[in-house]
PDB file of N, CA and C in Angstrom:
ATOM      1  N   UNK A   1     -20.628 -75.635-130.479  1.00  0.00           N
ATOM      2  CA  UNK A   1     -22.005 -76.106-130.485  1.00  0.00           C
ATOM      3  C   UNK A   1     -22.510 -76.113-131.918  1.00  0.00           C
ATOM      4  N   UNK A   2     -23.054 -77.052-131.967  1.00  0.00           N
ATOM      5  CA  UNK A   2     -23.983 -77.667-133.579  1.00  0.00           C
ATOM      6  C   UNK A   2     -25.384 -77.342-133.902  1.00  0.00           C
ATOM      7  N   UNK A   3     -25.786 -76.727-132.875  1.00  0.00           N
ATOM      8  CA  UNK A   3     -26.992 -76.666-132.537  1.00  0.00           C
ATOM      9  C   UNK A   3     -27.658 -77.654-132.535  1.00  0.00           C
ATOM     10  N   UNK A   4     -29.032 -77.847-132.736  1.00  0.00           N
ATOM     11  CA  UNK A   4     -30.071 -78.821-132.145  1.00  0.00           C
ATOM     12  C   UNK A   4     -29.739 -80.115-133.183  1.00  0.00           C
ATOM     13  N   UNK A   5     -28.870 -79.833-134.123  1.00  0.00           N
ATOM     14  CA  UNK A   5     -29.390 -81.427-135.203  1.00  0.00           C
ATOM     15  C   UNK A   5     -28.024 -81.837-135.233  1.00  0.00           C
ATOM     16  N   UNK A   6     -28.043 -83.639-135.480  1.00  0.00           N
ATOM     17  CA  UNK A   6     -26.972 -84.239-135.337  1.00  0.00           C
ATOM     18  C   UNK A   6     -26.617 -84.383-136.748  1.00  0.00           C
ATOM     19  N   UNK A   7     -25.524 -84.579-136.841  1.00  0.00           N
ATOM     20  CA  UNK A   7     -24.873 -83.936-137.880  1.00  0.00           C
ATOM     21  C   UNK A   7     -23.128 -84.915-137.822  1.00  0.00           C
ATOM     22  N   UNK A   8     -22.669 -85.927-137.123  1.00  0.00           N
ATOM     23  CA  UNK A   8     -21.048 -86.379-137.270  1.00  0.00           C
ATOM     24  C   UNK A   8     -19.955 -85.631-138.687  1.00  0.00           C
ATOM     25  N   UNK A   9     -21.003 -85.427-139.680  1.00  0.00           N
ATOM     26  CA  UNK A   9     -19.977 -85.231-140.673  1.00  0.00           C
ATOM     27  C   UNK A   9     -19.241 -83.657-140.601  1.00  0.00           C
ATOM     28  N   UNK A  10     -19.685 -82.926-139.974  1.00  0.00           N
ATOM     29  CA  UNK A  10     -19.308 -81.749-139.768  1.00  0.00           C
ATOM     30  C   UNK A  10     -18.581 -81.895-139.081  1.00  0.00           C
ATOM     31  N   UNK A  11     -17.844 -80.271-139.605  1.00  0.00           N
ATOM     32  CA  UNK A  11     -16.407 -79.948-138.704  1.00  0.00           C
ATOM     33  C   UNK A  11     -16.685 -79.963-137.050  1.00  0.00           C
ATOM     34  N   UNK A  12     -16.438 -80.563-136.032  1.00  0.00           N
ATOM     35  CA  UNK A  12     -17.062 -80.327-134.981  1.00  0.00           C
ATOM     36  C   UNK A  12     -15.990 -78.993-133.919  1.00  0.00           C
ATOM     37  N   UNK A  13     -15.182 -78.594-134.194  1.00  0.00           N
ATOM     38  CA  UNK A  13     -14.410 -77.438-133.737  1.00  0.00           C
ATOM     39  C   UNK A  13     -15.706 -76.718-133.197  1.00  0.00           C
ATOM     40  N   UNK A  14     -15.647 -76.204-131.903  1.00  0.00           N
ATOM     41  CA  UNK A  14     -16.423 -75.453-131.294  1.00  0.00           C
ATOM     42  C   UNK A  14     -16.429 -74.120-132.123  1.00  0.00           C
ATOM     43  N   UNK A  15     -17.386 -73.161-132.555  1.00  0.00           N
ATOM     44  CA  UNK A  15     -16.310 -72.038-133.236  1.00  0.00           C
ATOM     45  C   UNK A  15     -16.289 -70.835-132.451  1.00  0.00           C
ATOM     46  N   UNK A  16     -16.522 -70.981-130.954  1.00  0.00           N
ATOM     47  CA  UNK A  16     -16.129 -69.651-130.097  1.00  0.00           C
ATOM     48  C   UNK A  16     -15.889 -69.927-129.150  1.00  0.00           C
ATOM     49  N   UNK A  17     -14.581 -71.440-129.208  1.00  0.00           N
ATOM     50  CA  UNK A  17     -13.726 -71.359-127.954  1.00  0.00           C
ATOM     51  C   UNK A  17     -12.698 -70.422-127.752  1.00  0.00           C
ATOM     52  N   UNK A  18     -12.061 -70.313-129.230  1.00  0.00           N
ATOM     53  CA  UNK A  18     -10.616 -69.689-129.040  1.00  0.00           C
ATOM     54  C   UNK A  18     -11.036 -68.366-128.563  1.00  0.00           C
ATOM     55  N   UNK A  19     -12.026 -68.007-129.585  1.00  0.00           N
ATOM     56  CA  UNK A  19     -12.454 -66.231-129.011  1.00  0.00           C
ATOM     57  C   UNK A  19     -12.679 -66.043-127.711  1.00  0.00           C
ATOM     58  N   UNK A  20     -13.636 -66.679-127.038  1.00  0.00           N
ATOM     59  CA  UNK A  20     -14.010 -66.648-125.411  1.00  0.00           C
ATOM     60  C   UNK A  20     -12.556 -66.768-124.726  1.00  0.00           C
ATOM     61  N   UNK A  21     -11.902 -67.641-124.794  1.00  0.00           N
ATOM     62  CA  UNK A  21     -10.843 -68.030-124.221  1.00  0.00           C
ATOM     63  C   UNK A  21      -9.757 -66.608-124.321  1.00  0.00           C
ATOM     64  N   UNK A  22      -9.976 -65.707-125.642  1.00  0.00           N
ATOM     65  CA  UNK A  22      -9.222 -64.625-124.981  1.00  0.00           C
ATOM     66  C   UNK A  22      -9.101 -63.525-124.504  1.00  0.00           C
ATOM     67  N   UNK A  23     -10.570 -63.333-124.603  1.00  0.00           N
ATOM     68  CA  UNK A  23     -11.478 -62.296-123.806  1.00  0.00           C
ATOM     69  C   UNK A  23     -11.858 -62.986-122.276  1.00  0.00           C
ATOM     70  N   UNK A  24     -12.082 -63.796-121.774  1.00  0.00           N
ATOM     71  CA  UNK A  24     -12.467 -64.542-120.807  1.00  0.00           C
ATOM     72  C   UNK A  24     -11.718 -65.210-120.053  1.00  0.00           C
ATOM     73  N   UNK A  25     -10.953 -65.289-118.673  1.00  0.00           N
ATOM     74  CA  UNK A  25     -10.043 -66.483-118.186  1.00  0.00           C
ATOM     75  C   UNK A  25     -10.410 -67.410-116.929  1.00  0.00           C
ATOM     76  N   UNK A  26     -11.980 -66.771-116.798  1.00  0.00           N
ATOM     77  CA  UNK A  26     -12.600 -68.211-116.279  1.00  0.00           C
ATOM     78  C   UNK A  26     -12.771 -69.425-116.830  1.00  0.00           C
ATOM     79  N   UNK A  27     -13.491 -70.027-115.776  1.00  0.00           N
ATOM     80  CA  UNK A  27     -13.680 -71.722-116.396  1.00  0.00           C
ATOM     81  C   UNK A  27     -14.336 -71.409-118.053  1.00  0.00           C
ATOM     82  N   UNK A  28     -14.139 -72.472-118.462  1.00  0.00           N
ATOM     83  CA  UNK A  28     -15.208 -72.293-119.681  1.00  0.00           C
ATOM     84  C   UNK A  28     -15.872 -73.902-120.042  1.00  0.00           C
ATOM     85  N   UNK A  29     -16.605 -74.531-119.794  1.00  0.00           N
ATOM     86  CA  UNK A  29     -17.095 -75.820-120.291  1.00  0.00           C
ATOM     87  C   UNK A  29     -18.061 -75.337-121.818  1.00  0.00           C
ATOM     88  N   UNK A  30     -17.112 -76.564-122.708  1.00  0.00           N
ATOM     89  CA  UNK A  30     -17.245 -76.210-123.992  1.00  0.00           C
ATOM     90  C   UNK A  30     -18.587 -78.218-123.621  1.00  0.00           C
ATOM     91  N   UNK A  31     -19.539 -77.935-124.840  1.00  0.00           N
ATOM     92  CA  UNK A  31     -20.743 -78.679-124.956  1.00  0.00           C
ATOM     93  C   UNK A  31     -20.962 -78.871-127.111  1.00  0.00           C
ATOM     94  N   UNK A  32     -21.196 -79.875-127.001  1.00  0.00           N
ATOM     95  CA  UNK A  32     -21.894 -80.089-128.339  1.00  0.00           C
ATOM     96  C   UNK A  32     -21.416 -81.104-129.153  1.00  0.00           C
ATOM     97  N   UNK A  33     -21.837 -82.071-129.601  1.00  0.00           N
ATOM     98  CA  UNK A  33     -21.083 -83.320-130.553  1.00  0.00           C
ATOM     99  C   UNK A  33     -19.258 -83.997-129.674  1.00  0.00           C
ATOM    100  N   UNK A  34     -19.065 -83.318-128.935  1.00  0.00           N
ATOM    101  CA  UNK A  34     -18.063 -83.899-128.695  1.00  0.00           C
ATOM    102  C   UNK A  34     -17.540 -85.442-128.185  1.00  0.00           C
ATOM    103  N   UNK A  35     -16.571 -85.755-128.793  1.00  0.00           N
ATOM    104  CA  UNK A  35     -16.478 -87.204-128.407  1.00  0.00           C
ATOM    105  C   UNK A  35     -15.428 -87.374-127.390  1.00  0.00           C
ATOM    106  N   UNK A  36     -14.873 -88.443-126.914  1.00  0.00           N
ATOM    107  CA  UNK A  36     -13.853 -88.778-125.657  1.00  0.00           C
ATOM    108  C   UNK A  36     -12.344 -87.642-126.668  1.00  0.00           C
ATOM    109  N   UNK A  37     -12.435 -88.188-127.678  1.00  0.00           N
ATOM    110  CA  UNK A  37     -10.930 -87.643-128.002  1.00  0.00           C
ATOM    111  C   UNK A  37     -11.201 -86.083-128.388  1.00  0.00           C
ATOM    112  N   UNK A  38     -12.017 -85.805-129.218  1.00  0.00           N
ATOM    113  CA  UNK A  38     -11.984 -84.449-129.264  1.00  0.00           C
ATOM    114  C   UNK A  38     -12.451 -83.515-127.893  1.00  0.00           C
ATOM    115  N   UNK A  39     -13.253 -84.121-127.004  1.00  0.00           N
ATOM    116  CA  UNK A  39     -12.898 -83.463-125.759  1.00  0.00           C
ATOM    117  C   UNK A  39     -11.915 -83.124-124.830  1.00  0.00           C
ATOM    118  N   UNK A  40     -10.912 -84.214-125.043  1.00  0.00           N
ATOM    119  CA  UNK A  40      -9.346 -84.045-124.682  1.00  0.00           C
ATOM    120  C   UNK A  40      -8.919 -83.187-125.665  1.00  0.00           C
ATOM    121  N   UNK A  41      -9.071 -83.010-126.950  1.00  0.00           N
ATOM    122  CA  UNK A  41      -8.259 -82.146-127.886  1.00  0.00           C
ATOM    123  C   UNK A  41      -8.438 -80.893-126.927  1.00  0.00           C
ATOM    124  N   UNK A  42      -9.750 -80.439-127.146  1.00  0.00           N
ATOM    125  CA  UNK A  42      -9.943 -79.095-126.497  1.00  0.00           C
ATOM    126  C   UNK A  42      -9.491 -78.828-125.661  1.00  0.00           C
ATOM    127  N   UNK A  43      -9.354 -79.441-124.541  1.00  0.00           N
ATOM    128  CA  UNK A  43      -8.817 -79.388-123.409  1.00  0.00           C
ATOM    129  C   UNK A  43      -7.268 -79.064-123.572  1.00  0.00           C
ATOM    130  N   UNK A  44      -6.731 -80.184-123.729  1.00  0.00           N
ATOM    131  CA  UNK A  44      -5.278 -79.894-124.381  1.00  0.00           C
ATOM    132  C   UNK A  44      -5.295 -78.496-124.796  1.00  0.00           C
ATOM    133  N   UNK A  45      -5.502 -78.210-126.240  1.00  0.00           N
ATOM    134  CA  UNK A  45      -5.640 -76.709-126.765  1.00  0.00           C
ATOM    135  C   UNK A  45      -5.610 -75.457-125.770  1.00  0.00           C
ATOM    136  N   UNK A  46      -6.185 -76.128-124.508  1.00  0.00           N
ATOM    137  CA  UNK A  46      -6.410 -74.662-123.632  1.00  0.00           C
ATOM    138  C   UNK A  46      -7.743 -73.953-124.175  1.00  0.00           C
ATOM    139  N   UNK A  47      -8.749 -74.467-124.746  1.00  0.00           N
ATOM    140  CA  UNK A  47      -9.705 -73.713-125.274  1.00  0.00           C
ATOM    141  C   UNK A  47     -11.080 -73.547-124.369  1.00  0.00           C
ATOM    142  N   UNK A  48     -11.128 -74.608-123.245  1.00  0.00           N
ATOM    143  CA  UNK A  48     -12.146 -75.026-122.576  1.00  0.00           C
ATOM    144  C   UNK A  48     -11.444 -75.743-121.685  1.00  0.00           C
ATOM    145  N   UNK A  49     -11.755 -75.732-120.333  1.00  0.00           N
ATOM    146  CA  UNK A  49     -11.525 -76.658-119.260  1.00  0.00           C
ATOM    147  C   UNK A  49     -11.986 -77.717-119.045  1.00  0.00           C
ATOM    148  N   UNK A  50     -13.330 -78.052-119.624  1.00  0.00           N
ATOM    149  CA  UNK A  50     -14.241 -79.099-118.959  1.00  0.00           C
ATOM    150  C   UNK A  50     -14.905 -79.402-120.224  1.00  0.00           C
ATOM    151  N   UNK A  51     -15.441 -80.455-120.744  1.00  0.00           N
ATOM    152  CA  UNK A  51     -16.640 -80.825-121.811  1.00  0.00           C
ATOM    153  C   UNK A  51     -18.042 -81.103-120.996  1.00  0.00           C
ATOM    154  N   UNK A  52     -19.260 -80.687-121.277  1.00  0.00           N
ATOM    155  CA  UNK A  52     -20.474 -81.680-121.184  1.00  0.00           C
ATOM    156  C   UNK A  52     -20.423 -82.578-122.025  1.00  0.00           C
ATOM    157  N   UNK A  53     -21.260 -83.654-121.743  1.00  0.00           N
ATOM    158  CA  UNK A  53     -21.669 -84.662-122.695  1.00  0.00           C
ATOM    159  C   UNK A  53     -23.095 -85.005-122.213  1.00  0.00           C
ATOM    160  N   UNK A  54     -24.112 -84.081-122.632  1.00  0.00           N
ATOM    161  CA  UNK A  54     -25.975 -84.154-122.712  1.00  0.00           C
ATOM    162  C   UNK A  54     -26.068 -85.127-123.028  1.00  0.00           C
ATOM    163  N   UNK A  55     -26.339 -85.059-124.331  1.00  0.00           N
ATOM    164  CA  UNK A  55     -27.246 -86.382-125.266  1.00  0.00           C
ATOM    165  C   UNK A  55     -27.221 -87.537-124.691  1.00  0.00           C
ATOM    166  N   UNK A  56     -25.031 -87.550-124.893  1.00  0.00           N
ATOM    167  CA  UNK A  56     -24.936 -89.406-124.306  1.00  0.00           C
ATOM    168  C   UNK A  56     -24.966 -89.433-122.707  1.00  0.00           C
ATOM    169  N   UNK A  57     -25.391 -88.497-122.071  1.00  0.00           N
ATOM    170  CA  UNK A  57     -25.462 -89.150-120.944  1.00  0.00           C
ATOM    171  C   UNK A  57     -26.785 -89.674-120.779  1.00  0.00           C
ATOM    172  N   UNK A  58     -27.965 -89.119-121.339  1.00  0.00           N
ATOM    173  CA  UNK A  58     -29.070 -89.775-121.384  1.00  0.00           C
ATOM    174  C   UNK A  58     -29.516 -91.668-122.109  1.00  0.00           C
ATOM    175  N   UNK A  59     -28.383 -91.285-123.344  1.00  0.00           N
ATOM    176  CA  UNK A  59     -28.627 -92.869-123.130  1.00  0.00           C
ATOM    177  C   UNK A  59     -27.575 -93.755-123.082  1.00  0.00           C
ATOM    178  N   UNK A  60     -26.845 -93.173-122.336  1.00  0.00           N
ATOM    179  CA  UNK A  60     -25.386 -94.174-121.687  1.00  0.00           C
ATOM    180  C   UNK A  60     -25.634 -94.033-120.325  1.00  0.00           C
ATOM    181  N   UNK A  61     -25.639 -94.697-119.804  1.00  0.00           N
ATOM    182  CA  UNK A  61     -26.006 -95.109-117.799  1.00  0.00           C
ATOM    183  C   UNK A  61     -24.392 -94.810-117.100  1.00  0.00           C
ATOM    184  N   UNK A  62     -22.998 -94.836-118.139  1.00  0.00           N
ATOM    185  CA  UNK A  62     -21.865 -95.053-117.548  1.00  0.00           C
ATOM    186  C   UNK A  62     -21.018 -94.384-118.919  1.00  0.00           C
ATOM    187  N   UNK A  63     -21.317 -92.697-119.244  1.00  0.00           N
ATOM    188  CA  UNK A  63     -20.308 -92.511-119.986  1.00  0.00           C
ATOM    189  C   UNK A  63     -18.950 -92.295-119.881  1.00  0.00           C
ATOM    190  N   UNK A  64     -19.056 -91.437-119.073  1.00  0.00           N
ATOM    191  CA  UNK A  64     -17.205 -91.689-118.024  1.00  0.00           C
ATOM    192  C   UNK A  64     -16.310 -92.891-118.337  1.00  0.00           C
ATOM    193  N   UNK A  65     -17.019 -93.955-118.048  1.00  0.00           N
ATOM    194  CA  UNK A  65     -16.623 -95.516-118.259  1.00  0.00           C
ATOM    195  C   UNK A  65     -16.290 -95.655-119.490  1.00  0.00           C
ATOM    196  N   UNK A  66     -17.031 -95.773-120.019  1.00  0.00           N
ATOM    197  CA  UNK A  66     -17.366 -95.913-121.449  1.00  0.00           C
ATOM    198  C   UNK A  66     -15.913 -94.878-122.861  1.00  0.00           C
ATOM    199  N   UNK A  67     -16.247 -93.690-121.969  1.00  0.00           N
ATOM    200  CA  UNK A  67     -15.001 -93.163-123.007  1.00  0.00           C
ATOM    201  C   UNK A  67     -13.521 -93.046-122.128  1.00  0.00           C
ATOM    202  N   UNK A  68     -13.374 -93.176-121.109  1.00  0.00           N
ATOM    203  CA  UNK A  68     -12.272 -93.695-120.470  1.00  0.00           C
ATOM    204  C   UNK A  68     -11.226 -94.544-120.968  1.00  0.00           C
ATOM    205  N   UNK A  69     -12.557 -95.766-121.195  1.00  0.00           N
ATOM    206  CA  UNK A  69     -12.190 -97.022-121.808  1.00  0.00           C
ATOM    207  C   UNK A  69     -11.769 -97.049-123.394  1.00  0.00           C
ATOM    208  N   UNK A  70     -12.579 -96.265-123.831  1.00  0.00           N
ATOM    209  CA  UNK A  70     -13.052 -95.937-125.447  1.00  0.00           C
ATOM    210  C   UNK A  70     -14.034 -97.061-125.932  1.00  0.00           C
ATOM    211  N   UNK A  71     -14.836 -96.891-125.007  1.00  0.00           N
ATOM    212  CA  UNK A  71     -15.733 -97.963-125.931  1.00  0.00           C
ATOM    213  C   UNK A  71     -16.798 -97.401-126.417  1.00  0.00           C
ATOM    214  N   UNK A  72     -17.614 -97.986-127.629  1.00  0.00           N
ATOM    215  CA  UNK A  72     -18.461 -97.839-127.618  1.00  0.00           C
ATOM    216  C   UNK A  72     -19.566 -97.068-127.082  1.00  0.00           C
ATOM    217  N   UNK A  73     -20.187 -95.812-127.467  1.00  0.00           N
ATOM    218  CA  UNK A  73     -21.709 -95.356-127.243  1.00  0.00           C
ATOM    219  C   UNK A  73     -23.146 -95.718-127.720  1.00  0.00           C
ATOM    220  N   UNK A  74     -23.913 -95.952-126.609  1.00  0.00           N
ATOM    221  CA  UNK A  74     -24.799 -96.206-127.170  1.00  0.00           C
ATOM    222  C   UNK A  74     -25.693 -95.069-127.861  1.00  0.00           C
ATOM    223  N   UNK A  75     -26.209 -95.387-128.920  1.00  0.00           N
ATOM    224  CA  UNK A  75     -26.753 -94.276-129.752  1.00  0.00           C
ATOM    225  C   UNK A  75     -28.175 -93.894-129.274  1.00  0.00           C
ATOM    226  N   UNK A  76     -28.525 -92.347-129.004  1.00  0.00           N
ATOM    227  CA  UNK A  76     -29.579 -92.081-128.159  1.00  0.00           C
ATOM    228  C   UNK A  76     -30.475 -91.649-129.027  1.00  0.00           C
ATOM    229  N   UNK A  77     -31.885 -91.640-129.113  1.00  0.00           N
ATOM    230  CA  UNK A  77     -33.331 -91.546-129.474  1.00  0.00           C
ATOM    231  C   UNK A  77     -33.912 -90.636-129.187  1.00  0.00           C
ATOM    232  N   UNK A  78     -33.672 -89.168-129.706  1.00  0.00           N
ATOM    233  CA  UNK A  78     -34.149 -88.052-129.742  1.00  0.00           C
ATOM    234  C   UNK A  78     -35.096 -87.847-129.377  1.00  0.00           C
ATOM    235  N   UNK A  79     -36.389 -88.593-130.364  1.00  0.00           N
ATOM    236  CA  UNK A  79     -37.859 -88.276-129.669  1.00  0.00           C
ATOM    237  C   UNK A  79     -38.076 -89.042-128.092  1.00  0.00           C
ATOM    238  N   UNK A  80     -37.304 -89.783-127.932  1.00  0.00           N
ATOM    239  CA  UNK A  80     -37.927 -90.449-127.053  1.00  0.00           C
ATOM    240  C   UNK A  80     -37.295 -89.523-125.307  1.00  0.00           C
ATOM    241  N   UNK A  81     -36.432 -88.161-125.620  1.00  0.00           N
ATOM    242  CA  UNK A  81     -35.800 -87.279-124.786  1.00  0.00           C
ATOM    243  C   UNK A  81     -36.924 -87.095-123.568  1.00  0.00           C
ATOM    244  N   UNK A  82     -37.990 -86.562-123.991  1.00  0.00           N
ATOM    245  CA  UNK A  82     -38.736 -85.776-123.841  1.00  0.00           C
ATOM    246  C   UNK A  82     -40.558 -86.627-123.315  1.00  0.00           C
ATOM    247  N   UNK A  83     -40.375 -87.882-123.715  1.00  0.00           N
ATOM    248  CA  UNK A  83     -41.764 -88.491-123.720  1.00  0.00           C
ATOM    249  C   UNK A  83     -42.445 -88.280-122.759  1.00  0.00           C
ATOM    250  N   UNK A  84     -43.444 -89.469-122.512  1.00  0.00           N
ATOM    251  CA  UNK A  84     -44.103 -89.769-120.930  1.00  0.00           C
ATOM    252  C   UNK A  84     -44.352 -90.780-121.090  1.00  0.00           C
ATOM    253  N   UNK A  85     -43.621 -92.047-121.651  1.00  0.00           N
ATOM    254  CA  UNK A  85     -43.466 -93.473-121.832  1.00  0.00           C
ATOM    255  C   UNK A  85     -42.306 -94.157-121.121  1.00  0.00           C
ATOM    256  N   UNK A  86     -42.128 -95.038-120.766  1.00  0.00           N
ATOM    257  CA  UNK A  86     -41.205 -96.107-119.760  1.00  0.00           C
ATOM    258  C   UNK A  86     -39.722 -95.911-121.020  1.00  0.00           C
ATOM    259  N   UNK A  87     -39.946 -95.578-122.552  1.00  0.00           N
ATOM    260  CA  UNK A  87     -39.121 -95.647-123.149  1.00  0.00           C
ATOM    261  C   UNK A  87     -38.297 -94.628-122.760  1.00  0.00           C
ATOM    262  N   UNK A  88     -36.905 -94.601-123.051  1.00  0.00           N
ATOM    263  CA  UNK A  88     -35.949 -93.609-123.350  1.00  0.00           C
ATOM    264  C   UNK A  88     -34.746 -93.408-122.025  1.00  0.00           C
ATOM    265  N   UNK A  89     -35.077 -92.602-120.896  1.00  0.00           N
ATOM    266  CA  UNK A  89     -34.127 -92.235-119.713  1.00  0.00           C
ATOM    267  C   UNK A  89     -33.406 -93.751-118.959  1.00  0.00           C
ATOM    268  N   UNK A  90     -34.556 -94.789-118.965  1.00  0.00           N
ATOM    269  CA  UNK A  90     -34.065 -95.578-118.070  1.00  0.00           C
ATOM    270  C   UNK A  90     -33.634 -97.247-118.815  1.00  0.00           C
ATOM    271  N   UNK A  91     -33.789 -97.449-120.004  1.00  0.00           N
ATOM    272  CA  UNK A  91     -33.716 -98.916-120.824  1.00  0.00           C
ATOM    273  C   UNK A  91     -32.787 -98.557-121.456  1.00  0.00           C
ATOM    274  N   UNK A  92     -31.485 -97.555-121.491  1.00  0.00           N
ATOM    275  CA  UNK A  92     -29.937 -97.861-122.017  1.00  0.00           C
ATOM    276  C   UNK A  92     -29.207 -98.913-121.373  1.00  0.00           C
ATOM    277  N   UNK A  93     -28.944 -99.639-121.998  1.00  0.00           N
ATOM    278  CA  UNK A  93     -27.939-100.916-121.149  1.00  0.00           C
ATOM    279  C   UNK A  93     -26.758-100.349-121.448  1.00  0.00           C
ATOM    280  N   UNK A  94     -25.701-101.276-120.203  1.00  0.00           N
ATOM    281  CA  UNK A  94     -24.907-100.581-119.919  1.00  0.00           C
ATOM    282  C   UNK A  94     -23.578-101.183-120.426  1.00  0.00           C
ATOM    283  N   UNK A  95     -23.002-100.665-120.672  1.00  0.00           N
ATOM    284  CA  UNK A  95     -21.738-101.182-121.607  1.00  0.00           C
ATOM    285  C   UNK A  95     -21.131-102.978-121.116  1.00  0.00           C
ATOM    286  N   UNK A  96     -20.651-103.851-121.829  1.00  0.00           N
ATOM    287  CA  UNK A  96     -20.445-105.089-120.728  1.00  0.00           C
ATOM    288  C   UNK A  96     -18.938-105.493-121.595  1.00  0.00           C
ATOM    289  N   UNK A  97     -18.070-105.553-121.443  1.00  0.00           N
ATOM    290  CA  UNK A  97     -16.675-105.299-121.891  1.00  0.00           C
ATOM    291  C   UNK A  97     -16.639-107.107-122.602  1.00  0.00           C
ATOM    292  N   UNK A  98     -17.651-108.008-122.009  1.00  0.00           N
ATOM    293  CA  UNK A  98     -17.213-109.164-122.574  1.00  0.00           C
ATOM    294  C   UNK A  98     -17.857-109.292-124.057  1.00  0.00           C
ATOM    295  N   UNK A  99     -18.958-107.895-124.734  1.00  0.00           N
ATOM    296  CA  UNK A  99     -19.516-107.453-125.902  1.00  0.00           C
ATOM    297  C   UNK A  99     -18.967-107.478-126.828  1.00  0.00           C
ATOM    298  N   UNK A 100     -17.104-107.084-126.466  1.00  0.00           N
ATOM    299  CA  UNK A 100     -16.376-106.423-127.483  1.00  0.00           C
ATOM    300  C   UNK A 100     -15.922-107.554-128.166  1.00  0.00           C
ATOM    301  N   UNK A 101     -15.359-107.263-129.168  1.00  0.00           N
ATOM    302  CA  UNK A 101     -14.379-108.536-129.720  1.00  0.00           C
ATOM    303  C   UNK A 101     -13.355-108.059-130.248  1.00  0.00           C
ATOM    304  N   UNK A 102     -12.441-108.742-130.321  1.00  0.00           N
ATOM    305  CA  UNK A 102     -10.387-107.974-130.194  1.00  0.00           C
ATOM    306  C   UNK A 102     -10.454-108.721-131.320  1.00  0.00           C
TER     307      UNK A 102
END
């Protein structure tokens, strides 16, 4: 976890999976900046069983899809988390595969 501010350029290594993981041998869902591949890293590693993905699920309608595929995220609007305006939870469009270009 990164805490509250976004940040890509940082190391994103969780830094108390490995420790939990050897004091601990329940589930563990690791959360924070993670992307499709470094959530598989972890996983792989044995460091965490499961990832959240908060942020982008708020403004991706279909992230599952989306990093499955590897496409594209749509980039989410912090202030708008929290409002009491029509903006933010419900006007993410949703990924459309004929977008991309090869």
């Amino acid at each position: 976890m990164l805490g509250n501010v976004d940040d890509d350029t940082k190391d994103q290594n969780p830094v108390a999976a490995q420790l939990i993981r050897k004091h601990y041998k329940g589930i563990i869902i690791a959360a924070g900046g993670f992307k499709g591949d470094t959530a598989q890293a972890i996983i792989n590693a044995g460091d965490a069983d499961m990832v959240a993905f908060g942020r982008d699920f708020i403004a991706n309608p279909d992230p599952p899809e989306r990093i499955r595929n590897k496409q594209p995220l749509n980039l989410y609007d912090r202030p708008s988390f929290f409002g009491g305006t029509e903006i933010g939870y419900t006007d993410y469009s949703f990924f459309r595969a004929q977008e991309m270009t090869v």
